[in-house]
N, C-alpha and C. Protein backbone atom coordinates (compact mmCIF):
# COMPACT_ATOMS: atom_id res chain seq x y z
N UNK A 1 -18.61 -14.70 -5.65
CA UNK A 1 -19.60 -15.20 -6.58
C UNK A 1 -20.86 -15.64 -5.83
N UNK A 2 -20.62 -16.54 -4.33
CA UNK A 2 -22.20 -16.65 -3.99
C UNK A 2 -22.94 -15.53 -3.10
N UNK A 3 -22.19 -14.59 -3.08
CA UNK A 3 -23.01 -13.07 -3.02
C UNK A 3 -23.59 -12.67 -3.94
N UNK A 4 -23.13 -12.73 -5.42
CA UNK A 4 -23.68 -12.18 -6.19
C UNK A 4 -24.83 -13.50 -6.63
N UNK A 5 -24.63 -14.63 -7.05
CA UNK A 5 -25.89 -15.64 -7.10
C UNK A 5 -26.83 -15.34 -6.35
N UNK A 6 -26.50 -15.00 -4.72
CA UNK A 6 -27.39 -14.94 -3.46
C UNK A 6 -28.38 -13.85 -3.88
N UNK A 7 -27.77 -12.77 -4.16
CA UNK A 7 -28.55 -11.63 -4.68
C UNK A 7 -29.34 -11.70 -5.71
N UNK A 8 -29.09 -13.05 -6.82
CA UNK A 8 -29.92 -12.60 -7.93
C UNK A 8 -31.13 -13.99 -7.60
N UNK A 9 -30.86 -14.50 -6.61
CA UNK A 9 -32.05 -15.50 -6.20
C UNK A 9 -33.40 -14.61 -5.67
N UNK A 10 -32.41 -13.43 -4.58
CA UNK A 10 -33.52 -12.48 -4.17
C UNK A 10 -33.97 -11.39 -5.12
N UNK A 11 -33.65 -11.59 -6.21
CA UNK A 11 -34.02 -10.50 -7.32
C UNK A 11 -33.82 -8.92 -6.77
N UNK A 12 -32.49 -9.16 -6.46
CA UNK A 12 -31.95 -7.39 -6.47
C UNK A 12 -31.04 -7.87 -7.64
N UNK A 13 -31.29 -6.42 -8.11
CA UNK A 13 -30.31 -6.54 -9.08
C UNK A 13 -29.56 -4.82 -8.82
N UNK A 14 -28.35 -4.75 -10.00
CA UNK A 14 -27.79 -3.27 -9.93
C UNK A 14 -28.57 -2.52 -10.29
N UNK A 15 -28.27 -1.02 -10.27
CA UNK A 15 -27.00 -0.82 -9.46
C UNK A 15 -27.41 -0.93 -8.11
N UNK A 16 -26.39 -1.53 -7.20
CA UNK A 16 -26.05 -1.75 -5.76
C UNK A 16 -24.55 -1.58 -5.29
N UNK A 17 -24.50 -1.68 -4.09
CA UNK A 17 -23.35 -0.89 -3.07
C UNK A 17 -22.91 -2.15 -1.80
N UNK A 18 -22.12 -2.77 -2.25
CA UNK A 18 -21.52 -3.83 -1.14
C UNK A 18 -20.22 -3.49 -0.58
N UNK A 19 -20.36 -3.24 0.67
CA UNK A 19 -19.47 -2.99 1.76
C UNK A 19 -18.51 -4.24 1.98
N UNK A 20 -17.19 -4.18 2.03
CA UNK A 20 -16.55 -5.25 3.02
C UNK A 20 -15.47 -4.57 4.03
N UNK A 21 -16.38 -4.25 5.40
CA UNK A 21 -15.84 -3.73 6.32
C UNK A 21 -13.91 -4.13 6.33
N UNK A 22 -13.87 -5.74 6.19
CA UNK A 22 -12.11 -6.04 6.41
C UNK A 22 -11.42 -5.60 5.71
N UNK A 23 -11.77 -4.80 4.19
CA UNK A 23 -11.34 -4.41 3.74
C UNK A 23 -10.61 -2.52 3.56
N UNK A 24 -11.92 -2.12 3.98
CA UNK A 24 -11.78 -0.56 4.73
C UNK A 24 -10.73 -0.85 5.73
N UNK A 25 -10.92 -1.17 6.72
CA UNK A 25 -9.84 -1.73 7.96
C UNK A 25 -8.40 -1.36 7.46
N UNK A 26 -7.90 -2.58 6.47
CA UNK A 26 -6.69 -2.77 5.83
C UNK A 26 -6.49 -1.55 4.77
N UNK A 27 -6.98 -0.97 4.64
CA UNK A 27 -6.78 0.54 3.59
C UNK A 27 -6.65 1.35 4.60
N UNK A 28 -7.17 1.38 5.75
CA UNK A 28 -7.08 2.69 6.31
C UNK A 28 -5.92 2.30 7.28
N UNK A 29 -5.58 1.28 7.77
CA UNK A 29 -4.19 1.00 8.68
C UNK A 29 -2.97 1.60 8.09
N UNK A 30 -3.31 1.10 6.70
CA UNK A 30 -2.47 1.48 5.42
C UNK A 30 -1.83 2.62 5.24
N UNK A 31 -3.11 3.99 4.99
CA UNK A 31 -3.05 5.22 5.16
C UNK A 31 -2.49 5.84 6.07
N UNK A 32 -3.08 5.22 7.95
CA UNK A 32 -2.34 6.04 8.52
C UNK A 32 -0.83 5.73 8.64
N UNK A 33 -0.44 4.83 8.39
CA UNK A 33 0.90 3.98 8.47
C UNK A 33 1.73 4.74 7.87
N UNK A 34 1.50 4.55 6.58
CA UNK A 34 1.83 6.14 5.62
C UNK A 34 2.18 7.44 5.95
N UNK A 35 1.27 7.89 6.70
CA UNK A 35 1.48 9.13 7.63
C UNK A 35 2.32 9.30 8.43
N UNK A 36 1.98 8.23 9.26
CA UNK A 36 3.01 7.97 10.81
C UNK A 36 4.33 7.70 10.02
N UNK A 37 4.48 7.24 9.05
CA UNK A 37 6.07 7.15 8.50
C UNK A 37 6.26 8.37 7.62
N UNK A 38 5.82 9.14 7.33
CA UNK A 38 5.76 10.26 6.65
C UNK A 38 6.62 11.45 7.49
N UNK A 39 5.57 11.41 8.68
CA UNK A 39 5.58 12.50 9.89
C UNK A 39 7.15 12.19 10.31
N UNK A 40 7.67 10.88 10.49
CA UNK A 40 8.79 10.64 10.92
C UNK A 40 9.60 10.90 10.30
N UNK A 41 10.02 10.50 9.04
CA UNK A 41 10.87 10.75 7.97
C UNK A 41 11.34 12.26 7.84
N UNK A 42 10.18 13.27 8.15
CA UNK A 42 10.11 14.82 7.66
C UNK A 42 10.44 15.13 8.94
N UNK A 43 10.09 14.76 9.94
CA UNK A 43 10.45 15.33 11.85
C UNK A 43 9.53 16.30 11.40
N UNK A 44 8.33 15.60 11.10
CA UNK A 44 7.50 16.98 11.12
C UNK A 44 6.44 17.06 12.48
N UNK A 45 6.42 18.39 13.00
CA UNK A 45 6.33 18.91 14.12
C UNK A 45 4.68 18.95 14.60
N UNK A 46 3.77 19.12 13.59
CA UNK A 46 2.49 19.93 13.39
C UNK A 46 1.61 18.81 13.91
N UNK A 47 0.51 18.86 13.68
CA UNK A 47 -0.86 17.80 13.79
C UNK A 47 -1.32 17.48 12.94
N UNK A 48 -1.86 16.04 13.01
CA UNK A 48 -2.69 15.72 11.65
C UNK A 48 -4.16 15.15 12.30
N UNK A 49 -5.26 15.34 11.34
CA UNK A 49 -6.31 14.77 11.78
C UNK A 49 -7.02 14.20 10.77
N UNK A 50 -7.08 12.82 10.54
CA UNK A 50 -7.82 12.07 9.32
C UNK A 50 -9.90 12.63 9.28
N UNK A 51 -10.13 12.75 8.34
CA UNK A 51 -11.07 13.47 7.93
C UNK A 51 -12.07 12.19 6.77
N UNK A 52 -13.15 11.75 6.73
CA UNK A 52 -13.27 10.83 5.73
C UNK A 52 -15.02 11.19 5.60
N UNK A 53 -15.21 11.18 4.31
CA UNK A 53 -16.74 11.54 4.00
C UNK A 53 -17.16 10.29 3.10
């Protein structure tokens, strides 16, 4: 909430785009975790390479 107050003191308003890096972090540990237990479970043999746009 005082991000969004903060912002409307400086008169931005939407639409806007707020990042919270700690949060990407914890989604993507997530993901590969997923994988790495994936890959194990299957004894799968191949390569993987995370890709993100």
């Amino acid at each position: 909430m005082e991000i969004l107050e903060d912002l409307q003191r400086r008169r931005i308003h939407a639409p806007l785009l707020l990042r919270f890096p700690q949060i990407l972090v914890n989604q993507m540990k997530k993901l590969t975790g997923a994988f790495r237990s994936a890959i194990r479970e299957f004894d799968y043999k191949g390569g993987t390479m995370a890709c993100f746009r």
